[in-house]
Protein backbone atom coordinates (compact mmCIF):
# COMPACT_ATOMS: atom_id res chain seq x y z
CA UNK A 1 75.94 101.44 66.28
CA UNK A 2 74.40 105.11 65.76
CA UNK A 3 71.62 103.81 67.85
CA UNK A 4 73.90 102.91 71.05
CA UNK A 5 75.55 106.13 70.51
CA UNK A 6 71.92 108.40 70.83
CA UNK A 7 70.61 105.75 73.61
CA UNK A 8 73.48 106.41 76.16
CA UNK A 9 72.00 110.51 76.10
CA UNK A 10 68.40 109.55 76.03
CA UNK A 11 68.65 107.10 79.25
CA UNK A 12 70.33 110.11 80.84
CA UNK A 13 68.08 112.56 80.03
CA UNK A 14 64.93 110.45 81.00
CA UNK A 15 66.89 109.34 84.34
CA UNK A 16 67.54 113.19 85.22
CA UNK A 17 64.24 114.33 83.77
CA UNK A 18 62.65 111.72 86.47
CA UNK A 19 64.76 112.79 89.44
CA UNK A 20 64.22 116.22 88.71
CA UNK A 21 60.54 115.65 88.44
CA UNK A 22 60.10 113.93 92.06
CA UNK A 23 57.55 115.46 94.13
CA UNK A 24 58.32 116.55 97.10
CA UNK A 25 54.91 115.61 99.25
CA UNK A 26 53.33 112.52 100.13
CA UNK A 27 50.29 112.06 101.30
CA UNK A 28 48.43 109.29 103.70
CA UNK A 29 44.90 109.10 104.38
CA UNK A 30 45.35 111.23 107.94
CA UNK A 31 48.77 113.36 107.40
CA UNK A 32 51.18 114.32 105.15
CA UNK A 33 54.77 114.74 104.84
CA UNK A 34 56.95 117.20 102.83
CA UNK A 35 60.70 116.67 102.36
CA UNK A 36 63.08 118.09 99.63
CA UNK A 37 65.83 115.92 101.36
CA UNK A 38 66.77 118.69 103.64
CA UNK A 39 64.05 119.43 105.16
CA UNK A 40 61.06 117.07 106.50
CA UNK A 41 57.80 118.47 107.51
CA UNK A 42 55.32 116.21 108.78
CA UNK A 43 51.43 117.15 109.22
CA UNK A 44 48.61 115.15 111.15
CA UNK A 45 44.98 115.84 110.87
CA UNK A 46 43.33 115.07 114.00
CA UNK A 47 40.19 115.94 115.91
CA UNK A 48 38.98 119.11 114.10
CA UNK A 49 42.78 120.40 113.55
CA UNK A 50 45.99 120.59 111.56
CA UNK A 51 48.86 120.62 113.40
CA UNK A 52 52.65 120.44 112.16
CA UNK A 53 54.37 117.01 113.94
CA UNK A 54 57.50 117.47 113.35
CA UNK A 55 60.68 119.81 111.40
CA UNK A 56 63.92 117.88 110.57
CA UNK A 57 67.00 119.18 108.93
CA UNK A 58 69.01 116.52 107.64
CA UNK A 59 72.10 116.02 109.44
CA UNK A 60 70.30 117.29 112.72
CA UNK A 61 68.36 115.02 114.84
CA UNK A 62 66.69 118.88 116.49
CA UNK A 63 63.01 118.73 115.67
CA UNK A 64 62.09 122.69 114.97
CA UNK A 65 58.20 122.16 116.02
CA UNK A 66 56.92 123.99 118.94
CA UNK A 67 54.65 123.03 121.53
CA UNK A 68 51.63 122.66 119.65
CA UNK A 69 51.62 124.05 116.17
CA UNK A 70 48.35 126.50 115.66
CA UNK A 71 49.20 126.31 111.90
CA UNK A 72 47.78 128.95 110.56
CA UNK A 73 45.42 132.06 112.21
CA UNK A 74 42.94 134.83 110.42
CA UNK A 75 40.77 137.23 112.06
CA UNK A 76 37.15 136.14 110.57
CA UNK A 77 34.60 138.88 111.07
CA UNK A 78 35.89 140.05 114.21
CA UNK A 79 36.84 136.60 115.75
CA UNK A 80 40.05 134.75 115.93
CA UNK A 81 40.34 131.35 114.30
CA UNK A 82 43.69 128.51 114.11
CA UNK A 83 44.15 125.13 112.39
CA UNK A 84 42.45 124.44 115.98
CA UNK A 85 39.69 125.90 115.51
CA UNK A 86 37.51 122.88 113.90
CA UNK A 87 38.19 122.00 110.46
CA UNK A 88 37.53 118.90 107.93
CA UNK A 89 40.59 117.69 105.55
CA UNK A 90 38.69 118.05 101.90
CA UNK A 91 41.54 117.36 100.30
CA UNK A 92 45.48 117.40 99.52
CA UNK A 93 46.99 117.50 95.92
CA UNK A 94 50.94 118.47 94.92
CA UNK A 95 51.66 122.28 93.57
CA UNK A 96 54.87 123.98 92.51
CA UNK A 97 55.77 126.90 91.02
CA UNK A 98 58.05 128.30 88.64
CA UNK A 99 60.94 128.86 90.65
CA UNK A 100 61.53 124.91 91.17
CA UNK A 101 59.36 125.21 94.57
CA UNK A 102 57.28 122.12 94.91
CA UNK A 103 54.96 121.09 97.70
CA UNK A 104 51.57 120.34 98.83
CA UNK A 105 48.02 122.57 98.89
CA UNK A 106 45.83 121.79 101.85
CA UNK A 107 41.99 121.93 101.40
CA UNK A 108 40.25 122.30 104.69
CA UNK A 109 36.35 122.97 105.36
CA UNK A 110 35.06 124.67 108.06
CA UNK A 111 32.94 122.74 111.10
CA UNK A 112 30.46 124.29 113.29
CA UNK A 113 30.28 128.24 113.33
CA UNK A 114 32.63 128.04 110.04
CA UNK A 115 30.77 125.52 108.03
CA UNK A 116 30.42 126.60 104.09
CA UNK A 117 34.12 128.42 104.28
CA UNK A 118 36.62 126.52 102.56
CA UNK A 119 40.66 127.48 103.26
CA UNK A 120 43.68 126.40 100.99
CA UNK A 121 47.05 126.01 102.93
CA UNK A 122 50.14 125.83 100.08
CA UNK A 123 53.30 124.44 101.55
CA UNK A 124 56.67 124.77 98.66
CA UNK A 125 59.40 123.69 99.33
CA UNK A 126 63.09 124.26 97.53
CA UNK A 127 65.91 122.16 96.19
CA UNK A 128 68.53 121.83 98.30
CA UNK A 129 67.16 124.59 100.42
CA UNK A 130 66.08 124.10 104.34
């Protein structure tokens, strides 16, 4: 009987503690998508580039992307550069930090003029935040 008693509490907590734990990214072999269940974010690696697809609040069928997402820009040595500017996906793992933001780091290599530089793009997302 003691035993059904501390079950009942231990199938919660390991229920919760799995929910709680969900990540927030998943990946595919040419994009990725981010959602905390407010928000979706979906990438696509394509020709050289990283581009966002799409933004999606839940609730709202409004996708928040503009014409043709440059990503992300620095000023390299004098000379402008964008997620258009010729890049190779390395990689993609999950992050998070310690204010319950969890997400997805980007590893891109440069192509061409860039090749040898390596970027990492961190994407966090927040419960029940858009």
């Amino acid at each position: 009987m003691c035993i059904q008693r501390g079950f009942l509490p231990f199938l919660f907590l390991l229920i919760f503690s799995a929910a709680n734990a969900q990540d927030y990214a998943t990946f595919y072999p040419d994009s990725l998508e981010l959602n905390n269940g407010v928000v979706s974010r979906a990438f696509k690696f394509k020709d050289g580039g990283i581009t966002t697809r799409r933004i999606t609040v839940k609730g709202d069928s409004m996708d928040f992307t503009g014409r043709k997402s440059k990503e992300f820009s620095a000023l390299i040595n004098g000379k402008y550069y964008d997620g258009h500017s010729g890049w190779k996906l390395i990689g993609m793992s999950t992050t998070k930090d310690d204010r319950q933001g969890k997400g997805a780091v980007i590893k891109l290599g440069g192509k061409k003029e860039l090749a040898g530089l390596e970027i990492e793009l961190s994407y966090l997302l927040y419960p029940d935040l858009p």
